[in-house]
Protein backbone atom coordinates (compact mmCIF):
# COMPACT_ATOMS: atom_id res chain seq x y z
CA UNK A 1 -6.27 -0.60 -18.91
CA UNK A 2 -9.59 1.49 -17.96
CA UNK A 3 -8.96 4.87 -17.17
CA UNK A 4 -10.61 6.86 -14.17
CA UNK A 5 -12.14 10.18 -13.74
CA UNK A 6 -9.60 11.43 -11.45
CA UNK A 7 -10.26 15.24 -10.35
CA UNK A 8 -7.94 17.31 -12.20
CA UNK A 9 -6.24 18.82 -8.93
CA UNK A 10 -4.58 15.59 -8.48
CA UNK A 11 -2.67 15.77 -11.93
CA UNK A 12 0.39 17.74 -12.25
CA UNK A 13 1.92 19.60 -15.19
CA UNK A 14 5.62 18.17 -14.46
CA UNK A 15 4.95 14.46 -13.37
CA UNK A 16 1.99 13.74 -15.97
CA UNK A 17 4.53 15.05 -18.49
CA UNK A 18 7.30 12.38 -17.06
CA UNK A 19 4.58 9.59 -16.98
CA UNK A 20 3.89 10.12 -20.42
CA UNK A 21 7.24 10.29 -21.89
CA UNK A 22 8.26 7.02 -20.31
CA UNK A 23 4.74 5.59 -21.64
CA UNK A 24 6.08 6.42 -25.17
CA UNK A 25 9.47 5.54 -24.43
CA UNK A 26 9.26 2.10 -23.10
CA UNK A 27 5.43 0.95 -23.71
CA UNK A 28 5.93 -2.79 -22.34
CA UNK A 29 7.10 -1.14 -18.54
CA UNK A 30 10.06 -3.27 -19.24
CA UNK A 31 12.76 -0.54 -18.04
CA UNK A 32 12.94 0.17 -14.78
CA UNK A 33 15.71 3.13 -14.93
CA UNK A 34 14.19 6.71 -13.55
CA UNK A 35 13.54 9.88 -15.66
CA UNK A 36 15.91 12.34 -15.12
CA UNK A 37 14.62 16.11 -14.67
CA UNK A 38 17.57 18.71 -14.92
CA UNK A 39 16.98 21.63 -13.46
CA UNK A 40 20.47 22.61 -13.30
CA UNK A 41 21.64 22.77 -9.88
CA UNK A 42 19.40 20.00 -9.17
CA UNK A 43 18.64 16.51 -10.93
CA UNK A 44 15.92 14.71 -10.06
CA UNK A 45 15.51 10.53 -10.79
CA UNK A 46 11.85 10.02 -11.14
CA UNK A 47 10.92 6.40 -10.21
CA UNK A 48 9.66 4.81 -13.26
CA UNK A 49 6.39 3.56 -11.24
CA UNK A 50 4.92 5.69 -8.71
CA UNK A 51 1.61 7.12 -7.67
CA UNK A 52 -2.53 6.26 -8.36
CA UNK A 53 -2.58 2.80 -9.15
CA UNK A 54 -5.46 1.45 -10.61
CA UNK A 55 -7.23 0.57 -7.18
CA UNK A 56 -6.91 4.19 -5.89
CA UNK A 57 -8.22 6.27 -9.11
CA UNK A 58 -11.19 3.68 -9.34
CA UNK A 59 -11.71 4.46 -5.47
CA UNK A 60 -11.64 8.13 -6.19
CA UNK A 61 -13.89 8.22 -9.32
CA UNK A 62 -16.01 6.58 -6.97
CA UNK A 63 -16.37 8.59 -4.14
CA UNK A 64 -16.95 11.78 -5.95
CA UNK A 65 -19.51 10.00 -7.75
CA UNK A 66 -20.96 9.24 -4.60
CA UNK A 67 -21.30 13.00 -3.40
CA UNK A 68 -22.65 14.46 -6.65
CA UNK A 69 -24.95 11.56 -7.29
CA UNK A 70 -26.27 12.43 -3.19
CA UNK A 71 -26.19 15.87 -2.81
CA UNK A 72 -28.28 16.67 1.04
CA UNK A 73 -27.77 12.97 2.09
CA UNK A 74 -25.37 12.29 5.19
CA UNK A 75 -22.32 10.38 3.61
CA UNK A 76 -19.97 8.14 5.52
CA UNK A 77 -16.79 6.35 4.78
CA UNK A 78 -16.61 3.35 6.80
CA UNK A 79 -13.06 4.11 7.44
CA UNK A 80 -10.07 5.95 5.46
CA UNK A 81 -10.64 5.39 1.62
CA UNK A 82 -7.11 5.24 1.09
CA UNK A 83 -3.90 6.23 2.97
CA UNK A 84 -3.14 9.82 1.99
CA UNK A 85 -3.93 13.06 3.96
CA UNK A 86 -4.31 14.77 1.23
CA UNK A 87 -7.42 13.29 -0.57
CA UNK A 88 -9.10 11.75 2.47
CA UNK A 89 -8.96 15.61 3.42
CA UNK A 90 -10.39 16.91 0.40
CA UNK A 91 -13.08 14.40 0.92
CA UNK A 92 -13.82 15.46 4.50
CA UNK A 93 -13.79 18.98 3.73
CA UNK A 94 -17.31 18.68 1.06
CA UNK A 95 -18.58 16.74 4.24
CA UNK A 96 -17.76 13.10 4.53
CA UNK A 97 -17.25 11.43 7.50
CA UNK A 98 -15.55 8.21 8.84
CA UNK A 99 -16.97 5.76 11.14
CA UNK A 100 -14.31 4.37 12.12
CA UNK A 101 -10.59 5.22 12.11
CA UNK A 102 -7.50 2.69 10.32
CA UNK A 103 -7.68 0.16 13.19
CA UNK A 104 -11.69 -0.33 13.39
CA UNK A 105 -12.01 1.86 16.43
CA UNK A 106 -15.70 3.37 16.32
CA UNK A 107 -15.66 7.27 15.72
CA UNK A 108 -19.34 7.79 15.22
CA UNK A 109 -21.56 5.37 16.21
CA UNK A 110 -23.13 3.06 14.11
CA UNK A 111 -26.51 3.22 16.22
CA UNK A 112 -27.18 6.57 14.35
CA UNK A 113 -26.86 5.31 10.59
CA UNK A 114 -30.05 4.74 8.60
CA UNK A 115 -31.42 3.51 5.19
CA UNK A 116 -31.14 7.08 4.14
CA UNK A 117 -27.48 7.10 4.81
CA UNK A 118 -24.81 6.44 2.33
CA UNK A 119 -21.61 4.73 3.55
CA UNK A 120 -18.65 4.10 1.29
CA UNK A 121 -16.27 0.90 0.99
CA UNK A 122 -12.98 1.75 1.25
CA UNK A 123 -10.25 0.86 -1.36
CA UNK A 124 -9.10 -1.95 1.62
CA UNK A 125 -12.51 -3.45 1.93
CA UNK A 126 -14.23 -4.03 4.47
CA UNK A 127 -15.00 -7.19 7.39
CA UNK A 128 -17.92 -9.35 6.39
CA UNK A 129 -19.70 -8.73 9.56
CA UNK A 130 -19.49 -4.66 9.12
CA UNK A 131 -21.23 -5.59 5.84
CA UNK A 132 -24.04 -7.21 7.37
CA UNK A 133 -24.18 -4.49 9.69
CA UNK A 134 -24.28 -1.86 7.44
CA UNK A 135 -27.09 -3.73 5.39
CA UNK A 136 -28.96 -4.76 7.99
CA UNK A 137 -29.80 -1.25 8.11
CA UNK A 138 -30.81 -1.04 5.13
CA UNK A 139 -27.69 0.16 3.89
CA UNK A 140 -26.35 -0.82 0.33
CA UNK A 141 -23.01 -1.12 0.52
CA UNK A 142 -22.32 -2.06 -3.33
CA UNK A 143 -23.33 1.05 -4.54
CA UNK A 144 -20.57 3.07 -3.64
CA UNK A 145 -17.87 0.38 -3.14
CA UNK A 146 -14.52 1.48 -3.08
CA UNK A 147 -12.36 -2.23 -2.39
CA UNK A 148 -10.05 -2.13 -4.70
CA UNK A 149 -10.20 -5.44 -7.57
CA UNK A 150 -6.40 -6.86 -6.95
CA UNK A 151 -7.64 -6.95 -3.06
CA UNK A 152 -10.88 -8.98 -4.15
CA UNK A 153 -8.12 -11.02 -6.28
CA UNK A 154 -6.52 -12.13 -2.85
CA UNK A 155 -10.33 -12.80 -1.57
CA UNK A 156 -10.94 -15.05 -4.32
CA UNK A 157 -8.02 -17.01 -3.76
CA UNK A 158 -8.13 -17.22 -0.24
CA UNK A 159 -12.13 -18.62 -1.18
CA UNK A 160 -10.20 -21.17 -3.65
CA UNK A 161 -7.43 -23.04 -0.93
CA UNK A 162 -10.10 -22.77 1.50
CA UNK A 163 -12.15 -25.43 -0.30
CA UNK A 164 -9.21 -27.47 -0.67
CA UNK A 165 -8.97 -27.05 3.21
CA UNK A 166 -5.82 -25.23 2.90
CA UNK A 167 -5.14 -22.90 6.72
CA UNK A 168 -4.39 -20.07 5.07
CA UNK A 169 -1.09 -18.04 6.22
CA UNK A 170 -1.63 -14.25 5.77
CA UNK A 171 1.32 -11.98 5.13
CA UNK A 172 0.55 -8.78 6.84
CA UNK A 173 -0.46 -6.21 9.40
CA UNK A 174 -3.31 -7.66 11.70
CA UNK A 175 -4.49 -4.14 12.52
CA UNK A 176 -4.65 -2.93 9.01
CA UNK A 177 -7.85 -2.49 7.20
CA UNK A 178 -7.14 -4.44 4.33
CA UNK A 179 -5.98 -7.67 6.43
CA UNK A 180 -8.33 -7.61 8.74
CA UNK A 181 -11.02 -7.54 5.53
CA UNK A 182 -9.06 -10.56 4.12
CA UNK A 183 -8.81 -12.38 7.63
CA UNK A 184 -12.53 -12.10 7.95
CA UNK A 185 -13.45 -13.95 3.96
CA UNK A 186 -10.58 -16.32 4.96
CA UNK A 187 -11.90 -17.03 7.85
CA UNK A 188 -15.55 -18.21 6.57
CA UNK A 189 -13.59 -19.61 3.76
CA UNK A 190 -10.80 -22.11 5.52
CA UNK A 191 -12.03 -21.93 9.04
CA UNK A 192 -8.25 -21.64 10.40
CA UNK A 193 -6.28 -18.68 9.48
CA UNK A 194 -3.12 -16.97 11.21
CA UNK A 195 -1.38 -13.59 10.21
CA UNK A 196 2.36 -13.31 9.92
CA UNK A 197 3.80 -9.42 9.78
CA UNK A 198 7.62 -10.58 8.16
CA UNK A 199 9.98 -13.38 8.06
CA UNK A 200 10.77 -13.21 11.90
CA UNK A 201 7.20 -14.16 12.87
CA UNK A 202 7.30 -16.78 10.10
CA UNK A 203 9.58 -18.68 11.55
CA UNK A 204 8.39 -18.59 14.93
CA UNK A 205 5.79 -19.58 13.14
CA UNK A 206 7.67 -22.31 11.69
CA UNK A 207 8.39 -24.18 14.94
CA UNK A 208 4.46 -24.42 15.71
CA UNK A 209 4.61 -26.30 12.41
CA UNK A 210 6.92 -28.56 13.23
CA UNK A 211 5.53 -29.02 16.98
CA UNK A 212 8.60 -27.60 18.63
CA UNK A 213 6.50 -25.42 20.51
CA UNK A 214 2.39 -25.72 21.79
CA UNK A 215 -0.38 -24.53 21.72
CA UNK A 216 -0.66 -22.29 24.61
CA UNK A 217 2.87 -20.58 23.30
CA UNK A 218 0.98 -20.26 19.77
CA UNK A 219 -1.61 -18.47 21.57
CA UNK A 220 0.43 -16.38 22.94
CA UNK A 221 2.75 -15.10 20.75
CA UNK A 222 -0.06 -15.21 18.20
CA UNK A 223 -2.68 -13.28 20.19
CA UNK A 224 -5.44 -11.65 17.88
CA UNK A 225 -3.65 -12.96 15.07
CA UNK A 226 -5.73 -16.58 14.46
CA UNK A 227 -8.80 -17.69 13.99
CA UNK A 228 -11.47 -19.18 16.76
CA UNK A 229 -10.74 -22.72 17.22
CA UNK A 230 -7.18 -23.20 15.99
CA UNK A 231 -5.23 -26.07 16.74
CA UNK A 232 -2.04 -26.23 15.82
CA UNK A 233 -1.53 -30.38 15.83
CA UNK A 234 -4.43 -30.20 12.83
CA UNK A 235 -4.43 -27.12 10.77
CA UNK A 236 -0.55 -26.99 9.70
CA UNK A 237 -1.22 -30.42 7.33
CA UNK A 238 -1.93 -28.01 4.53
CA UNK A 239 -1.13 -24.53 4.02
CA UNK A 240 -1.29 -21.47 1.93
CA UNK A 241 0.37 -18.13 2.08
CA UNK A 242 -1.35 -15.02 0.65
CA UNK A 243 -1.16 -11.49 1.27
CA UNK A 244 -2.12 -8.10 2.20
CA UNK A 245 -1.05 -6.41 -1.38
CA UNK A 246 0.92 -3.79 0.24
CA UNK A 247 3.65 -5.67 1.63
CA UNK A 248 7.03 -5.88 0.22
CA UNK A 249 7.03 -8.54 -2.55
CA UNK A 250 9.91 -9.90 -2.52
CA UNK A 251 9.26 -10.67 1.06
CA UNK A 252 5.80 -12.33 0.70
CA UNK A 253 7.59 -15.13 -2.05
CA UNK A 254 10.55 -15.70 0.54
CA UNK A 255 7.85 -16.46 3.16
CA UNK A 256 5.84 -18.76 0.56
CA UNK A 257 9.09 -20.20 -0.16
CA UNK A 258 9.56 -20.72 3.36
CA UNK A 259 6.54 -22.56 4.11
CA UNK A 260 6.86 -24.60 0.72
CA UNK A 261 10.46 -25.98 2.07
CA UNK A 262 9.17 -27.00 5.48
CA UNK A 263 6.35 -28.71 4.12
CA UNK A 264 8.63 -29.81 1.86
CA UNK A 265 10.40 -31.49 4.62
CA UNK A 266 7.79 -32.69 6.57
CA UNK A 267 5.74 -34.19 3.68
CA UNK A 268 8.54 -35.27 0.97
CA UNK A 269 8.49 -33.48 -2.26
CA UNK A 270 6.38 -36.23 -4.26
CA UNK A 271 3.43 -35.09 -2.22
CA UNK A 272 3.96 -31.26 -1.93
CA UNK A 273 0.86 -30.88 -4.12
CA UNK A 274 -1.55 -31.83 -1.25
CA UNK A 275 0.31 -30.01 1.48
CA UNK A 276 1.15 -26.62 -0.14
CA UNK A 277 -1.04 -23.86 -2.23
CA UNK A 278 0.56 -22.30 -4.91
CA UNK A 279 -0.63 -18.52 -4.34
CA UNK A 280 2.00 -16.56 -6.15
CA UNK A 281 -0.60 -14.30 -8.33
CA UNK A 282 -1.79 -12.39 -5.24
CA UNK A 283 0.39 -9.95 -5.55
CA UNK A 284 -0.48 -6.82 -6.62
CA UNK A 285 0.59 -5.67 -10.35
CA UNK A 286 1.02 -1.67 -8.60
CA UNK A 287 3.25 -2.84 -5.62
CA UNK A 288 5.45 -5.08 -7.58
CA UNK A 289 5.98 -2.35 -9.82
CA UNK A 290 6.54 0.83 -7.57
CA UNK A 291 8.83 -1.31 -5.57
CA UNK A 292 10.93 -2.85 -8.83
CA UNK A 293 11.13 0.62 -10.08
CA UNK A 294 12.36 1.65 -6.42
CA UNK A 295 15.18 -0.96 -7.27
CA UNK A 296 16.08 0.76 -9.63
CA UNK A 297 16.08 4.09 -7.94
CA UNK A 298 19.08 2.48 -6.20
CA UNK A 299 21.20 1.87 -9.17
CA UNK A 300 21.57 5.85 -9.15
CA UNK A 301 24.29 7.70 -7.85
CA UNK A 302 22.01 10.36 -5.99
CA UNK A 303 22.17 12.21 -2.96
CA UNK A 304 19.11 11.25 -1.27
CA UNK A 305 16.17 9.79 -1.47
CA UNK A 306 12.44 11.83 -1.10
CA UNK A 307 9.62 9.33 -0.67
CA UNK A 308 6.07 10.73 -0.73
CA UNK A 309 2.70 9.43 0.59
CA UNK A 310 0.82 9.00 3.80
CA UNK A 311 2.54 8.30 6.94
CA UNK A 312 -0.02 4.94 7.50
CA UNK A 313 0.69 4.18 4.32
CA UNK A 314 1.95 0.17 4.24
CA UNK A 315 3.00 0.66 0.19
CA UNK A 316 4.84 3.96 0.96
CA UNK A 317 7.17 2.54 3.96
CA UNK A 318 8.20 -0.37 1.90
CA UNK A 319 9.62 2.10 -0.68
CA UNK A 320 10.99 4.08 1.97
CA UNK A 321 12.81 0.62 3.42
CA UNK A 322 13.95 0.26 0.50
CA UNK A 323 15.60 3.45 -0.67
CA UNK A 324 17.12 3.54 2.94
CA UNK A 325 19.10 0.57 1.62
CA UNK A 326 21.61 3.57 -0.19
CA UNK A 327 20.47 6.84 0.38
CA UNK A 328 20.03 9.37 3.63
CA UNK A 329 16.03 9.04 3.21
CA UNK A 330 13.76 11.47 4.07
CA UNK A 331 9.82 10.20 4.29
CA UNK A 332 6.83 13.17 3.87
CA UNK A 333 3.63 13.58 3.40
CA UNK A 334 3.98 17.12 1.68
CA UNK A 335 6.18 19.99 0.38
CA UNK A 336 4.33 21.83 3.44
CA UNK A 337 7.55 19.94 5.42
CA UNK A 338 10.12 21.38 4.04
CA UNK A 339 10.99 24.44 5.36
CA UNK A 340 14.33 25.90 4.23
CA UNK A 341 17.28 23.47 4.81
CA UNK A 342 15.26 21.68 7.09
CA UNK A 343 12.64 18.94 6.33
CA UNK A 344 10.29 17.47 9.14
CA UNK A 345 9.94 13.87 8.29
CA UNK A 346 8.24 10.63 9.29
CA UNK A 347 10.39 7.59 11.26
CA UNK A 348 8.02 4.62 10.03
CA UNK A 349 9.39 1.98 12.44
CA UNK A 350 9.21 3.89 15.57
CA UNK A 351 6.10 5.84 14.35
CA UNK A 352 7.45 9.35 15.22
CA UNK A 353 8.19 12.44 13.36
CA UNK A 354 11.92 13.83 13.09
CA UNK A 355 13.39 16.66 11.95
CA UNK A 356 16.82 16.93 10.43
CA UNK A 357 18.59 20.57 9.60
CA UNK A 358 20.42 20.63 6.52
CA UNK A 359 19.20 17.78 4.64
CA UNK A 360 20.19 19.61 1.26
CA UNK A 361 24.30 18.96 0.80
CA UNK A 362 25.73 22.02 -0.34
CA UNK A 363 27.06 20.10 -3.58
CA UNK A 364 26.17 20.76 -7.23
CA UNK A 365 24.21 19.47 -9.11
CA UNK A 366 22.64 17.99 -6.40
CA UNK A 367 20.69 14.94 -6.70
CA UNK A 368 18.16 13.82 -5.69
CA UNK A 369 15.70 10.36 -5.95
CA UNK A 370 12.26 10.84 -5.88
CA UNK A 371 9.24 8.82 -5.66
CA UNK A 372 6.08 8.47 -3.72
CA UNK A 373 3.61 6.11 -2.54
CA UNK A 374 0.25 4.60 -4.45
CA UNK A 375 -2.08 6.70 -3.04
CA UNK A 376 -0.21 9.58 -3.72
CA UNK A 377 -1.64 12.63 -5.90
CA UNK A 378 1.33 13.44 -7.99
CA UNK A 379 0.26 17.44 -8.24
CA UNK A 380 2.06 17.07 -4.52
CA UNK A 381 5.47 15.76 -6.05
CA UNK A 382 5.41 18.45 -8.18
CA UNK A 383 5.14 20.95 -5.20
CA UNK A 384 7.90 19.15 -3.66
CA UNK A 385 10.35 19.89 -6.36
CA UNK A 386 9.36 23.17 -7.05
CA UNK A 387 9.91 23.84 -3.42
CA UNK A 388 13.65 22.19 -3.25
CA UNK A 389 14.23 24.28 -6.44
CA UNK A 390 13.39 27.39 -4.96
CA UNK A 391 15.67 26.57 -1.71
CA UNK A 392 18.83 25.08 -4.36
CA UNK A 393 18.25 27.98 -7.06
CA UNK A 394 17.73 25.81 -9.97
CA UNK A 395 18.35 27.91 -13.27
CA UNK A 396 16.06 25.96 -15.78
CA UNK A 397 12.36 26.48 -16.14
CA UNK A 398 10.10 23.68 -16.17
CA UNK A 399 8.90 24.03 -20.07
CA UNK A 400 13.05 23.94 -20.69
CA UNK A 401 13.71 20.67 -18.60
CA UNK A 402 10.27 19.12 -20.44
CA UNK A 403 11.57 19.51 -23.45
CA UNK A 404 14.79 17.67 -22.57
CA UNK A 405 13.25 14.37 -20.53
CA UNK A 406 15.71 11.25 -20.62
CA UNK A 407 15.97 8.41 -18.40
CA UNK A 408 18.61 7.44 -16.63
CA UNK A 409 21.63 5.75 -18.12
């Protein structure tokens, strides 16, 4: 796979170390157990996966590209490049600026852009008619776009069932970036589109398709979430699920699955060819992975859990959801929240922060599951542990615990 030119301050001395042992040590990513970093008084269980995927280092190498190859110019990110605090703050602080914040609202107006401006992509993509926009302007927006290729995967598909006239069933967040990019290509492609957020929506989605319900309760319920002109007594003959590459996996198939059986049952399996699009292979390789190796974070016998990333971060909650399946989970963007025995952390579903004293139990070794989001620099999980190893009074050096790297057994 290509490698980026990632700034060095995102690497990290401990984590790069990890990555490469388990590189060595299992080449074919066929073992999902963690790494295990003794520190005596502490063990940590690295996630096998974690961190830059290949979508965010290629977003990266391109947006520093971008401000040494247009050094004077005004330079604009449409909206957040990625999720993560941490670089879209290193990016604002050598002078970028965003046009726009995560849900499309307007932060500087687009009235004062011109054909000397530069304006980035970001790694979600962006809506076909900001592209016109943009390059109405005189704007090029391919030279410094970010969209990341697994997302233009999910475009290309979305292009293919549309042909075959396909109403195309989106799992994810309607206000997200990257969905409402995909909404928009699916929209010129298939003409009827509708976004479902999880398996509750699906099936109340289901009973639409199945005329249990009408259209003025579609509309309803569905509000901002389908295209202009759909009717729900022609566009649920043929269907075809894809998604925003964020979401929990395992939760996009079960809704494909879903939608197969009922048109299944409707249809009669001799003819589920013409009613239903096979669109497994929009998944993304980097989500499938963090969250399998987050499965097997769970086969531990740790503590807690640590999860790492941006608090908008759609990638980073689903590992959270899942380590909350076993562990007392705590959800940061930083070491900067820890502060002694007590750790300020993010509640994802009710979009507030918490803070919880004595987090650390006062048992030893203590352990503790780590991992972090895909946007995620690792240089800050490395700051995390050092932190909690400062706080625990761990007894081994890092150049000791290197030297004695296993995985988890």
């Amino acid at each position: 796979m290509k490698t980026f030119n990632v700034p060095e301050f995102y690497r990290s001395p401990i984590i790069s170390k990890v990555k490469q042992f388990r590189k060595i040590q299992d080449p074919r990513k066929q073992d999902n157990k963690p790494t295990v970093l003794d520190f005596s008084g502490v063990k940590y269980y690295i996630a096998r996966h974690f961190g830059f995927c290949y979508g965010v280092e290629n977003a990266i190498e391109i947006a520093f590209k971008a401000l040494d190859e247009n050094k004077g110019k005004r330079i604009f990110l449409l909206s957040q490049m990625i999720h993560n605090p941490a670089v879209n703050k290193d990016l604002t602080e050598r002078g970028v600026e965003f046009l726009q914040d995560t849900e499309g609202k307007e932060l500087i107006s687009f009235d004062t852009l011109t054909s000397n401006d530069v304006v980035m992509i970001p790694a979600f993509g962006a809506p076909l008619h900001l592209i016109k926009l943009l390059e109405d302007k005189g704007i090029k927006t391919e030279s410094y776009n970010t969209t990341c290729p697994f997302v233009e995967r999910v475009w290309k598909k979305s292009e293919q069932i549309g042909k075959t006239n396909h109403t195309i069933i989106i799992h994810g967040k309607y206000t997200h970036e990257e969905t409402r990019s995909t909404f928009s290509r699916s929209e010129q492609h298939s003409g009827a589109v509708v976004v479902v957020k999880d398996m509750a929506e699906t099936k109340l989605l289901g009973d639409f398709v199945e005329g249990k319900k009408s259209q003025e309760e579609f509309e309803k319920i569905f509000a901002q979430k389908f295209s202009k002109g759909f009717d729900i007594k022609k566009h649920f003959d043929k269907v075809g699920v894809i998604n925003q590459t964020t979401m929990l996996a395992t939760e996009t198939q079960e809704i494909a699955d879903y939608f197969k059986k009922l048109m299944v049952a409707l249809h009669g399996e001799e003819n589920i060819k013409n009613h239903f699009a096979d669109t497994r292979d929009t998944l993304c390789y980097a989500t499938n992975e963090n969250q399998d190796a987050t499965y097997g974070l769970l086969e531990t016998d740790a503590d807690l859990a640590i999860v790492v990333g941006g608090y908008n971060s759609s990638n980073t909650s689903h590992l959270v959801e899942l380590c909350e399946r076993k562990f007392p989970t705590y959800f940061i963007s930083s070491a900067s929240e820890i502060n002694g025995n007590s750790i300020s952390h993010f509640d994802y579903p009710n979009k507030k922060q918490l803070s919880t004293a004595n987090f650390l139990p006062d048992k030893r070794p203590l352990k503790i599951v780590i991992t972090s989001g895909a946007s995620c620099p690792d240089s800050l999980l490395d700051e995390v542990m050092n932190k909690i190893n400062s706080i625990v009074g761990a007894t081994k050096s890092v150049e000791e615990v290197l030297k004695n790297l296993y995985s988890y057994s």
